[in-house]
PDB file of N, CA and C in Angstrom:
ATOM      1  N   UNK A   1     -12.067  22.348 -19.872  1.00  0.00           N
ATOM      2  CA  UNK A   1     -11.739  23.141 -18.701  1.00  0.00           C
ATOM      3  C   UNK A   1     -13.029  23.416 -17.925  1.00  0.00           C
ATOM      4  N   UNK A   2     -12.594  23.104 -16.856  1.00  0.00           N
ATOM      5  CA  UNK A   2     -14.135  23.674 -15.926  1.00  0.00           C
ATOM      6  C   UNK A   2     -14.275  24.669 -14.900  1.00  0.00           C
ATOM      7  N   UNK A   3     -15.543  25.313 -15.730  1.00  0.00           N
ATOM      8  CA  UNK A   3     -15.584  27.081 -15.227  1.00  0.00           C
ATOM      9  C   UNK A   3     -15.638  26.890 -13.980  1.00  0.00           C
ATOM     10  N   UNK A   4     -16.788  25.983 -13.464  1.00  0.00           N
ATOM     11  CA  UNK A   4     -17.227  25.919 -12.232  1.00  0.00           C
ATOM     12  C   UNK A   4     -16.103  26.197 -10.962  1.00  0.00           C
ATOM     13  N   UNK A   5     -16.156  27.179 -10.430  1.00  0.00           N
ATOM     14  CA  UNK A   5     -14.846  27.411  -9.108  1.00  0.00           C
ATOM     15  C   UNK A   5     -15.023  26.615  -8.010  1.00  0.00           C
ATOM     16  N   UNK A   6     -16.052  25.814  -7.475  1.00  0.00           N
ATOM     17  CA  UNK A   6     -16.536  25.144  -6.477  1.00  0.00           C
ATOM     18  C   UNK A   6     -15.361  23.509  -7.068  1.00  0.00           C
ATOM     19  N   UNK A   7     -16.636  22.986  -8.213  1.00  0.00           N
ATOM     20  CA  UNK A   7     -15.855  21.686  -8.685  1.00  0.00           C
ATOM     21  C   UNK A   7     -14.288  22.135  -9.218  1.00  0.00           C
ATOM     22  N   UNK A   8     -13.606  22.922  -9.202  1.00  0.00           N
ATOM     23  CA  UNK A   8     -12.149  23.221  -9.533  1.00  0.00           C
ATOM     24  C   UNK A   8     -11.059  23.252  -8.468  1.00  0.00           C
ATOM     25  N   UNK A   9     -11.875  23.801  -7.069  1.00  0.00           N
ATOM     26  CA  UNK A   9     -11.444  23.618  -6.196  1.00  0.00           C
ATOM     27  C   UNK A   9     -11.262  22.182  -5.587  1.00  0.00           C
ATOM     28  N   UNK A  10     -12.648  21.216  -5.780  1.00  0.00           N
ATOM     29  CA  UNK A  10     -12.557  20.087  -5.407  1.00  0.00           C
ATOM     30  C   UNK A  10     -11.911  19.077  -6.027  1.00  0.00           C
ATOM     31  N   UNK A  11     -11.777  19.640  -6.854  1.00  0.00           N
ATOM     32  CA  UNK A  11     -10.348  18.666  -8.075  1.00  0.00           C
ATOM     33  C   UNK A  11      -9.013  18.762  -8.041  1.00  0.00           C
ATOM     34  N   UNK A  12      -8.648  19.771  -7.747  1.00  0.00           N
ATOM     35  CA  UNK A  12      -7.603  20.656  -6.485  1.00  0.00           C
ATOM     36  C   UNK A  12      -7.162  19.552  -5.673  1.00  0.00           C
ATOM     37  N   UNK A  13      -7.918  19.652  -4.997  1.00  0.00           N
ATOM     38  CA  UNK A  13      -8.143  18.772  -3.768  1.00  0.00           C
ATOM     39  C   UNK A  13      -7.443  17.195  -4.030  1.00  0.00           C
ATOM     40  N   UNK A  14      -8.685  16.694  -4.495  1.00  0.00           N
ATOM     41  CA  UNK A  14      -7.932  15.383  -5.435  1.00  0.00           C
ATOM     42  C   UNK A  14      -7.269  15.241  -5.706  1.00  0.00           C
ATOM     43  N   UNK A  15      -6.301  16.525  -7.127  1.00  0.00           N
ATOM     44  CA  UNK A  15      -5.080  16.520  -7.578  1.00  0.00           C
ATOM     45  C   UNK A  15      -3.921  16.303  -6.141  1.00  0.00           C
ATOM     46  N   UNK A  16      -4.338  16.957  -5.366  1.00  0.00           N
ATOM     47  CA  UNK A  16      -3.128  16.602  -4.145  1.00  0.00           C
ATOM     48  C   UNK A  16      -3.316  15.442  -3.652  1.00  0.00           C
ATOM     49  N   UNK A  17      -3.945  15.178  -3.291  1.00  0.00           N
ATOM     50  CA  UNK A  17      -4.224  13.814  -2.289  1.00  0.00           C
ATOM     51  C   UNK A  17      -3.889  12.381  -3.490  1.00  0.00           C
ATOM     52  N   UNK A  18      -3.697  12.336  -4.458  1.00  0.00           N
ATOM     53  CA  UNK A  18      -3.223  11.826  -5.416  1.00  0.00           C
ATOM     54  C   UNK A  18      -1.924  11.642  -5.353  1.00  0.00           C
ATOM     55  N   UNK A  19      -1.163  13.059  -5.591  1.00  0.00           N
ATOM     56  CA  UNK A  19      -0.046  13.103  -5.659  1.00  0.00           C
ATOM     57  C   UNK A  19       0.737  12.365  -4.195  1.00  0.00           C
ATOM     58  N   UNK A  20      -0.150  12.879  -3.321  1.00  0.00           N
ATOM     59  CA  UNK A  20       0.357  12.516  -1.791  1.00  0.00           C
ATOM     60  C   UNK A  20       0.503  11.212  -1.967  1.00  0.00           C
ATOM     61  N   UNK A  21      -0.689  10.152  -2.083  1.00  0.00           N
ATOM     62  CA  UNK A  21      -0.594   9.125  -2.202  1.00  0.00           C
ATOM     63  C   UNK A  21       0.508   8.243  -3.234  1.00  0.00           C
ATOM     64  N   UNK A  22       0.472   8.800  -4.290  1.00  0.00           N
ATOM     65  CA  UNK A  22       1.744   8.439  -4.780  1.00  0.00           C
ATOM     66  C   UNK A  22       2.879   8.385  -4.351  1.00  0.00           C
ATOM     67  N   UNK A  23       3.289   9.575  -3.123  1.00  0.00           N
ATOM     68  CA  UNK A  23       4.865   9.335  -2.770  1.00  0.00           C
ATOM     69  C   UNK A  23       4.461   8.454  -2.006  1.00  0.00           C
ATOM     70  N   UNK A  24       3.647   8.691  -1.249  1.00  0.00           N
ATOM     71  CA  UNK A  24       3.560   7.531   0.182  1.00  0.00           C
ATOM     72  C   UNK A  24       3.490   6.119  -0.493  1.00  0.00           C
ATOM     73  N   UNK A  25       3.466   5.952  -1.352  1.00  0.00           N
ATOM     74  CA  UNK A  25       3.603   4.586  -2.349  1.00  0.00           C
ATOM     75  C   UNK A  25       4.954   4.110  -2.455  1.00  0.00           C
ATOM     76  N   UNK A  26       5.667   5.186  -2.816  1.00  0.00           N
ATOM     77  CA  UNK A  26       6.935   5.234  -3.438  1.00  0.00           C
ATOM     78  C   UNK A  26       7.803   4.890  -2.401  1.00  0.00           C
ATOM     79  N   UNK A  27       7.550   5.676  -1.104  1.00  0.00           N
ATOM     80  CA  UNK A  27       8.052   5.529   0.200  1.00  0.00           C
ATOM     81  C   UNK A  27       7.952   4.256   0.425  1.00  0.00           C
ATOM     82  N   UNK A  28       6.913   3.733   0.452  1.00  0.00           N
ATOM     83  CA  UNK A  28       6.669   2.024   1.314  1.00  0.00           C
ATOM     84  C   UNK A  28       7.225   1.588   0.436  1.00  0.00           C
ATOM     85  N   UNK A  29       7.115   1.354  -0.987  1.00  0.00           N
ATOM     86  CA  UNK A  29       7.891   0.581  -1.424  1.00  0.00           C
ATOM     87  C   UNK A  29       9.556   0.429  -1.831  1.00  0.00           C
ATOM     88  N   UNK A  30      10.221   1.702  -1.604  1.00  0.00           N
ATOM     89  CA  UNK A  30      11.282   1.624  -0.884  1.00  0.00           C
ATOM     90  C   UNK A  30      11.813   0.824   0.323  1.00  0.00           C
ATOM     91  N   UNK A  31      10.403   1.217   1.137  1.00  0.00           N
ATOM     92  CA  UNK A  31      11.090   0.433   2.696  1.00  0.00           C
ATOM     93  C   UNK A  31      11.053  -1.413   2.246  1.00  0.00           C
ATOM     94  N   UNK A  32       9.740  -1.496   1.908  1.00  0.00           N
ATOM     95  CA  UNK A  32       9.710  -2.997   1.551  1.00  0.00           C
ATOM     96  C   UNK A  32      10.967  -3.716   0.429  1.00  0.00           C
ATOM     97  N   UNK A  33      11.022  -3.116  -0.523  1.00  0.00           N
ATOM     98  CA  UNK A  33      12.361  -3.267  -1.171  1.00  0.00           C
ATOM     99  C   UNK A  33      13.774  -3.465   0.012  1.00  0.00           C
ATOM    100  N   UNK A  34      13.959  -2.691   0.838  1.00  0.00           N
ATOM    101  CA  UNK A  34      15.202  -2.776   1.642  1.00  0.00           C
ATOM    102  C   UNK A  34      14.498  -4.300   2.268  1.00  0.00           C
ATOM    103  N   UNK A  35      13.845  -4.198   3.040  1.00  0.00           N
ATOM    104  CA  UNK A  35      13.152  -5.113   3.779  1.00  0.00           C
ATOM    105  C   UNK A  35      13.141  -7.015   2.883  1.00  0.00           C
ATOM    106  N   UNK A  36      12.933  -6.998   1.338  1.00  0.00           N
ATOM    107  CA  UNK A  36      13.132  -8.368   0.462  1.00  0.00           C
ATOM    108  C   UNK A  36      14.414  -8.149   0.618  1.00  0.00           C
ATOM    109  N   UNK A  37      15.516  -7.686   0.466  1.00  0.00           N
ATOM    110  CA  UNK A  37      17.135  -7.612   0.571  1.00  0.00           C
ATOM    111  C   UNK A  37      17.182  -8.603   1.280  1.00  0.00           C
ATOM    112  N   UNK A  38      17.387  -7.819   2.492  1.00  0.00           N
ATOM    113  CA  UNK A  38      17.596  -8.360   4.173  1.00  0.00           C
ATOM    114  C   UNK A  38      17.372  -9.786   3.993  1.00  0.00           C
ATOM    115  N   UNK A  39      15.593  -9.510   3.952  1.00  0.00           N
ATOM    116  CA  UNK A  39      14.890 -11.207   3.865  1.00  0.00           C
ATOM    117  C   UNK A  39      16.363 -12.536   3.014  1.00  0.00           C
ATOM    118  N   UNK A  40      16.154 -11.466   1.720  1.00  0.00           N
ATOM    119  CA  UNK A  40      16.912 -12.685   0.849  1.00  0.00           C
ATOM    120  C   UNK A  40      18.301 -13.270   1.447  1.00  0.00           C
ATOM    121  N   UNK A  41      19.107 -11.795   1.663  1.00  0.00           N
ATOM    122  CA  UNK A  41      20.530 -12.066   2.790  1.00  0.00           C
ATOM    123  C   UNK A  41      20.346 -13.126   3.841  1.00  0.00           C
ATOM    124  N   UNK A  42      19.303 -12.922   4.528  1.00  0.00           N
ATOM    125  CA  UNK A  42      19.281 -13.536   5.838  1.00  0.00           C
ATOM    126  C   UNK A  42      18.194 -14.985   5.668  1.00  0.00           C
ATOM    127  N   UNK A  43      18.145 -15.062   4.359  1.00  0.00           N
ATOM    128  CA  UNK A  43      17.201 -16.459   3.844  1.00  0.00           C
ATOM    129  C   UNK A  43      15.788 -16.446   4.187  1.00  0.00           C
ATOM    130  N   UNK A  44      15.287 -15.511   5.012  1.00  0.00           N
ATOM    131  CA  UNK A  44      13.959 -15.726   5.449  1.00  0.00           C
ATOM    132  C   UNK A  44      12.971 -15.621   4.317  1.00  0.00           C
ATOM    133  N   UNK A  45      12.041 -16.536   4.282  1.00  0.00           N
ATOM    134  CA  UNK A  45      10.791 -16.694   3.441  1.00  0.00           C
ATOM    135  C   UNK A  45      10.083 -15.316   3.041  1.00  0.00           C
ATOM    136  N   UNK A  46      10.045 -15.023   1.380  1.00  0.00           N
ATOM    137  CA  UNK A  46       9.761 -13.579   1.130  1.00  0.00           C
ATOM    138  C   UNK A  46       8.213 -13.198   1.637  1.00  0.00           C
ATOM    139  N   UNK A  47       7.357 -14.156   2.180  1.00  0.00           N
ATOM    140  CA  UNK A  47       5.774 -13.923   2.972  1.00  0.00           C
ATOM    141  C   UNK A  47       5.770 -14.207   4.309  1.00  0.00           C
ATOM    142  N   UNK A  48       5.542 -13.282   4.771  1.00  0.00           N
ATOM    143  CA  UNK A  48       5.235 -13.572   6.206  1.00  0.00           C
ATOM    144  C   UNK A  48       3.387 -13.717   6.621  1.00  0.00           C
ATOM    145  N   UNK A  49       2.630 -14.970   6.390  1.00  0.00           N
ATOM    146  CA  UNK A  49       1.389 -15.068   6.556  1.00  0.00           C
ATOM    147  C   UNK A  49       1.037 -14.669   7.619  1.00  0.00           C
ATOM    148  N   UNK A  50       1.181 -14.424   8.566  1.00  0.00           N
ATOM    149  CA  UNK A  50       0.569 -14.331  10.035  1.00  0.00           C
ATOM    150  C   UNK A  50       0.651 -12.561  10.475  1.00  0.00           C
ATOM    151  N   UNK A  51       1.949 -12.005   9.586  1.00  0.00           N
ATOM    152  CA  UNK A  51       2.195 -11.013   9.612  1.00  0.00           C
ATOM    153  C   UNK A  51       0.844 -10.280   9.172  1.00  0.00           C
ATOM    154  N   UNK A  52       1.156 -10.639   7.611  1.00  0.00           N
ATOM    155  CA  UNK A  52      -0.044 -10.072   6.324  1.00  0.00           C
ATOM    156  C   UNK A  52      -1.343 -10.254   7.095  1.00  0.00           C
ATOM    157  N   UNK A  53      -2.052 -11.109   8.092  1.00  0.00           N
ATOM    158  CA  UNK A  53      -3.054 -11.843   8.847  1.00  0.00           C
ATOM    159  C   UNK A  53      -2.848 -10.282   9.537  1.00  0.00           C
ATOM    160  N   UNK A  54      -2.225 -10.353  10.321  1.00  0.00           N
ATOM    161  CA  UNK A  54      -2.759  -9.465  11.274  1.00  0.00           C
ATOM    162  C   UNK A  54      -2.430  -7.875  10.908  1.00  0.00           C
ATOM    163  N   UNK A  55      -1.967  -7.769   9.787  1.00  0.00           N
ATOM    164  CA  UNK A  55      -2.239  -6.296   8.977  1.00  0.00           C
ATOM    165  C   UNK A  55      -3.567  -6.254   8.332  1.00  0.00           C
ATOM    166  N   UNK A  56      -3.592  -6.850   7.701  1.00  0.00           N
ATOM    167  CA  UNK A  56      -5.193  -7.122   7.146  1.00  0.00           C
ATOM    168  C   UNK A  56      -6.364  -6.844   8.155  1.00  0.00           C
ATOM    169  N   UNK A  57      -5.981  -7.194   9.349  1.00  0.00           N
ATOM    170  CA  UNK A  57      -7.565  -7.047  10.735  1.00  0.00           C
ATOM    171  C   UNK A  57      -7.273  -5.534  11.213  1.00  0.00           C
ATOM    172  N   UNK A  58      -5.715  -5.301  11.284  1.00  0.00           N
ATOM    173  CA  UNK A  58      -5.722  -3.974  11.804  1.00  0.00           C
ATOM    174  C   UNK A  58      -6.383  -2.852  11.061  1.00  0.00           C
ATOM    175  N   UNK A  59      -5.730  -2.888   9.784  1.00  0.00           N
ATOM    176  CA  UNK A  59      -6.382  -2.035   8.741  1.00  0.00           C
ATOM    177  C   UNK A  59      -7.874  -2.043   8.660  1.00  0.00           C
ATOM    178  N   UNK A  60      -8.204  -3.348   8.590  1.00  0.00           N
ATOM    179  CA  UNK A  60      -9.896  -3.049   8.276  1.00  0.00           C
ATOM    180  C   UNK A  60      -9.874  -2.371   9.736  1.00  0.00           C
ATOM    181  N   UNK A  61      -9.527  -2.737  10.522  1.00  0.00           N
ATOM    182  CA  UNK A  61     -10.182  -1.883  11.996  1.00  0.00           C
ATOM    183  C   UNK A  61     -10.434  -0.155  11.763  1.00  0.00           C
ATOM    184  N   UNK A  62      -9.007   0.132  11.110  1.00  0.00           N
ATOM    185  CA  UNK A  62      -8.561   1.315  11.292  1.00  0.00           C
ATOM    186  C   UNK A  62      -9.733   1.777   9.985  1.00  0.00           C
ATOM    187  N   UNK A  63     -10.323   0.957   8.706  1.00  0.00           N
ATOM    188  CA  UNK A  63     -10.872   1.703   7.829  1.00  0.00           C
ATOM    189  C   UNK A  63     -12.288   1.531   8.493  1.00  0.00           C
ATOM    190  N   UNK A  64     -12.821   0.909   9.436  1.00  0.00           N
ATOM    191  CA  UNK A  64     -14.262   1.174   9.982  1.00  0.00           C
ATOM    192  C   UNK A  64     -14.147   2.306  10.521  1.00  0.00           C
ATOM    193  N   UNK A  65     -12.954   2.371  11.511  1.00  0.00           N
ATOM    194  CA  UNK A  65     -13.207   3.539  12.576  1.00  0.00           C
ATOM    195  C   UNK A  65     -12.280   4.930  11.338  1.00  0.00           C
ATOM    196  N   UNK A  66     -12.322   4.866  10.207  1.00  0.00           N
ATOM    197  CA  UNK A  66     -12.245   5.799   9.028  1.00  0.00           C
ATOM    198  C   UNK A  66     -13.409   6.003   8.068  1.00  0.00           C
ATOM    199  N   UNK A  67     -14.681   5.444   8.485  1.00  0.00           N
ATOM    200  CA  UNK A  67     -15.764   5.424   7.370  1.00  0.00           C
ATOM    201  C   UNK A  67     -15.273   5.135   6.193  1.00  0.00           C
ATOM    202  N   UNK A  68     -14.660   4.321   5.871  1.00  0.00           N
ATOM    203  CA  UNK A  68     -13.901   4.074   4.760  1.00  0.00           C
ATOM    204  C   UNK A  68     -14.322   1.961   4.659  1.00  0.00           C
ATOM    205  N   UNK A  69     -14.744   1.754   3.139  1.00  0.00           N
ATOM    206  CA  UNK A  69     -15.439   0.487   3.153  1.00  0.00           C
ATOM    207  C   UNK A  69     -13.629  -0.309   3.317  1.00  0.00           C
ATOM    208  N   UNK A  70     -14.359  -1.440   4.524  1.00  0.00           N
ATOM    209  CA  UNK A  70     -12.905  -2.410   4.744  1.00  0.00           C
ATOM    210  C   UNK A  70     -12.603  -3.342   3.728  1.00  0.00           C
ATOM    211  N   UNK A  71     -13.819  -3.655   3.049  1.00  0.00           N
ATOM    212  CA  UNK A  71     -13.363  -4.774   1.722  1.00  0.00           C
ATOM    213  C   UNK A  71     -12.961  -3.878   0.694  1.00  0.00           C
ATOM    214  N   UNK A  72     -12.998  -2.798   0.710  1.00  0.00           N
ATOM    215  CA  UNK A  72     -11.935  -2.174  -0.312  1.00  0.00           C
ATOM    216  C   UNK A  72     -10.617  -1.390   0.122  1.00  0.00           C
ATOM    217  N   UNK A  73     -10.397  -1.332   1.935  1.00  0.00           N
ATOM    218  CA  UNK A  73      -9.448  -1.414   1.947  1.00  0.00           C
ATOM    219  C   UNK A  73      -8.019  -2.559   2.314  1.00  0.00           C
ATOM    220  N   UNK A  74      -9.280  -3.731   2.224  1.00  0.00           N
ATOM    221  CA  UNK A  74      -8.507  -5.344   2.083  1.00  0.00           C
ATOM    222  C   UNK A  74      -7.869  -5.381   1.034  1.00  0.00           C
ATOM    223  N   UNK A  75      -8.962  -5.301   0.103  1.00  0.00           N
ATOM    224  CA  UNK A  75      -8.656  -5.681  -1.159  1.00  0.00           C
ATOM    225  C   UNK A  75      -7.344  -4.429  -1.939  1.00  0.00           C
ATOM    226  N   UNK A  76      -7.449  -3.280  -1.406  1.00  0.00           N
ATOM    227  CA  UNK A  76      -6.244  -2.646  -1.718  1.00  0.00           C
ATOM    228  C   UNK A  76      -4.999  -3.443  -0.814  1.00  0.00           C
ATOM    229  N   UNK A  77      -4.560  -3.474   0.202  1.00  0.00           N
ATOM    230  CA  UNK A  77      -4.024  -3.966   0.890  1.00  0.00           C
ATOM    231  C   UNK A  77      -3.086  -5.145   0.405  1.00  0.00           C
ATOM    232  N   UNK A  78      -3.994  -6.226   0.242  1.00  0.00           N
ATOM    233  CA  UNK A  78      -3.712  -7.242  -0.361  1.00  0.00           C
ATOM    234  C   UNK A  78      -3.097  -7.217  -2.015  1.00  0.00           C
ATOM    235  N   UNK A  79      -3.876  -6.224  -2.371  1.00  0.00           N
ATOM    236  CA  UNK A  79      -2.700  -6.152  -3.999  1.00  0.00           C
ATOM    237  C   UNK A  79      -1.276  -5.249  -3.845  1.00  0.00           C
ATOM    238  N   UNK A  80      -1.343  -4.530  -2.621  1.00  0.00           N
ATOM    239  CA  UNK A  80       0.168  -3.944  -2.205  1.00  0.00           C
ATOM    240  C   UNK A  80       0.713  -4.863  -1.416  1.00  0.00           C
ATOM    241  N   UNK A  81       0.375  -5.986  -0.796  1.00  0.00           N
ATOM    242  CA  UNK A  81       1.271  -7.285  -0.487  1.00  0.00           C
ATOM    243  C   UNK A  81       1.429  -8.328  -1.335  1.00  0.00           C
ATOM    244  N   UNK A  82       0.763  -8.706  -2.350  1.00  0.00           N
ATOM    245  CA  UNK A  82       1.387  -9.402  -3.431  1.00  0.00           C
ATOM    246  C   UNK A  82       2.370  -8.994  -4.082  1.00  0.00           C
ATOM    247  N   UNK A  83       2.167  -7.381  -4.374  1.00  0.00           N
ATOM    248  CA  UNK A  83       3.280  -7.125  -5.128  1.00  0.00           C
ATOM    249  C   UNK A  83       4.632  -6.979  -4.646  1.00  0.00           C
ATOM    250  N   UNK A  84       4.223  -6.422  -3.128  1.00  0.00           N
ATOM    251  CA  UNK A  84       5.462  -6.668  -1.713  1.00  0.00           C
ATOM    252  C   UNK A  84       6.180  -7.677  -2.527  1.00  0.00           C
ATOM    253  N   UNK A  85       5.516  -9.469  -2.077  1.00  0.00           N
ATOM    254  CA  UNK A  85       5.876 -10.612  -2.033  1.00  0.00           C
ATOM    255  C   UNK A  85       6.675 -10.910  -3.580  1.00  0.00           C
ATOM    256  N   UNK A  86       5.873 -10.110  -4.456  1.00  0.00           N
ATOM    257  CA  UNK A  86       6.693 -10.677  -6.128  1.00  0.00           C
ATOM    258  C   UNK A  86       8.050  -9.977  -6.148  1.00  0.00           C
ATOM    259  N   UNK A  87       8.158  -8.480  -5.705  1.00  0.00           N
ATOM    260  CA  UNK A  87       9.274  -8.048  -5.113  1.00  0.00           C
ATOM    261  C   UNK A  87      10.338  -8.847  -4.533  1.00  0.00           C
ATOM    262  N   UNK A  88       9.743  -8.947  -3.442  1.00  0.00           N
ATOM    263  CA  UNK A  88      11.014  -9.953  -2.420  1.00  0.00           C
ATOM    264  C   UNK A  88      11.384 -11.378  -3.301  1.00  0.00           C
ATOM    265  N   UNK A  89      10.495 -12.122  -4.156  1.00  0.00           N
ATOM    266  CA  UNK A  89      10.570 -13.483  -4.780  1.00  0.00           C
ATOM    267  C   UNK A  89      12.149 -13.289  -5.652  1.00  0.00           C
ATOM    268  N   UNK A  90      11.883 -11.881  -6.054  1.00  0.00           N
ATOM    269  CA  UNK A  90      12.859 -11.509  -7.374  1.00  0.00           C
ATOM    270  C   UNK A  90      14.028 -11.356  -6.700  1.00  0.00           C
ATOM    271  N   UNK A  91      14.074 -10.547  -5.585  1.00  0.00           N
ATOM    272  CA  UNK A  91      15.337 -10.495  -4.934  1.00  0.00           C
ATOM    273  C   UNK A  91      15.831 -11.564  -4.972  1.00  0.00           C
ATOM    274  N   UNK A  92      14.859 -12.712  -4.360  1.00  0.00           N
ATOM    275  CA  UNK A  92      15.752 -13.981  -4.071  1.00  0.00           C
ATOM    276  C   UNK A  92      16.216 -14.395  -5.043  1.00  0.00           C
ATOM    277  N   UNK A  93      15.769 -14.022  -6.485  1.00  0.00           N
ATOM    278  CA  UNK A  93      16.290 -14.549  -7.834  1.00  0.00           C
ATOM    279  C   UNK A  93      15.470 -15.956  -8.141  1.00  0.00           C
ATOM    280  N   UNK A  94      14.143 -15.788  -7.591  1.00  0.00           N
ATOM    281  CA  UNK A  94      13.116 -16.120  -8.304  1.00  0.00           C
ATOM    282  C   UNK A  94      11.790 -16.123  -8.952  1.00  0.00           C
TER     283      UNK A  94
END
């Protein structure tokens, strides 16, 4: 347990923004789940490259002008669109 009230507060902190991030997880991947359905119903290919292309430039945009490093928010990015894509694969029932 830590006495310190400064670092307890700032762990606080963390503890929420954690949690936050988790629903907002939960959320997108809800929407993307509805979204492989559709795809599979309507036959369209479970990757959209050009799409993922130009999410990838926006985001890094948005994590420069966030002081936030863009190759780690690529590289997050990109492992929440693979898993998008293994999602939608399964829908299709493969």
């Amino acid at each position: 347990m830590v006495s310190d009230p400064i670092l307890a507060s700032f762990r606080k902190s963390i503890d929420n923004i954690d949690a936050a991030l988790i629903h907002i997880l939960a959320e997108r991947f809800r929407i993307t789940q509805a979204v492989g359905e559709y795809k599979a119903k309507a036959t369209l290919p479970p990757a959209d490259p050009d799409r993922e292309a130009r999410q990838i430039a926006r985001l890094r945009k948005l994590s420069e002008e966030a002081n936030l490093d863009p190759e780690f928010s690529e590289k997050f990015l990109r492992f929440i669109i693979e898993e998008v894509i293994r999602h939608h694969e399964k829908a299709r029932g493969g």
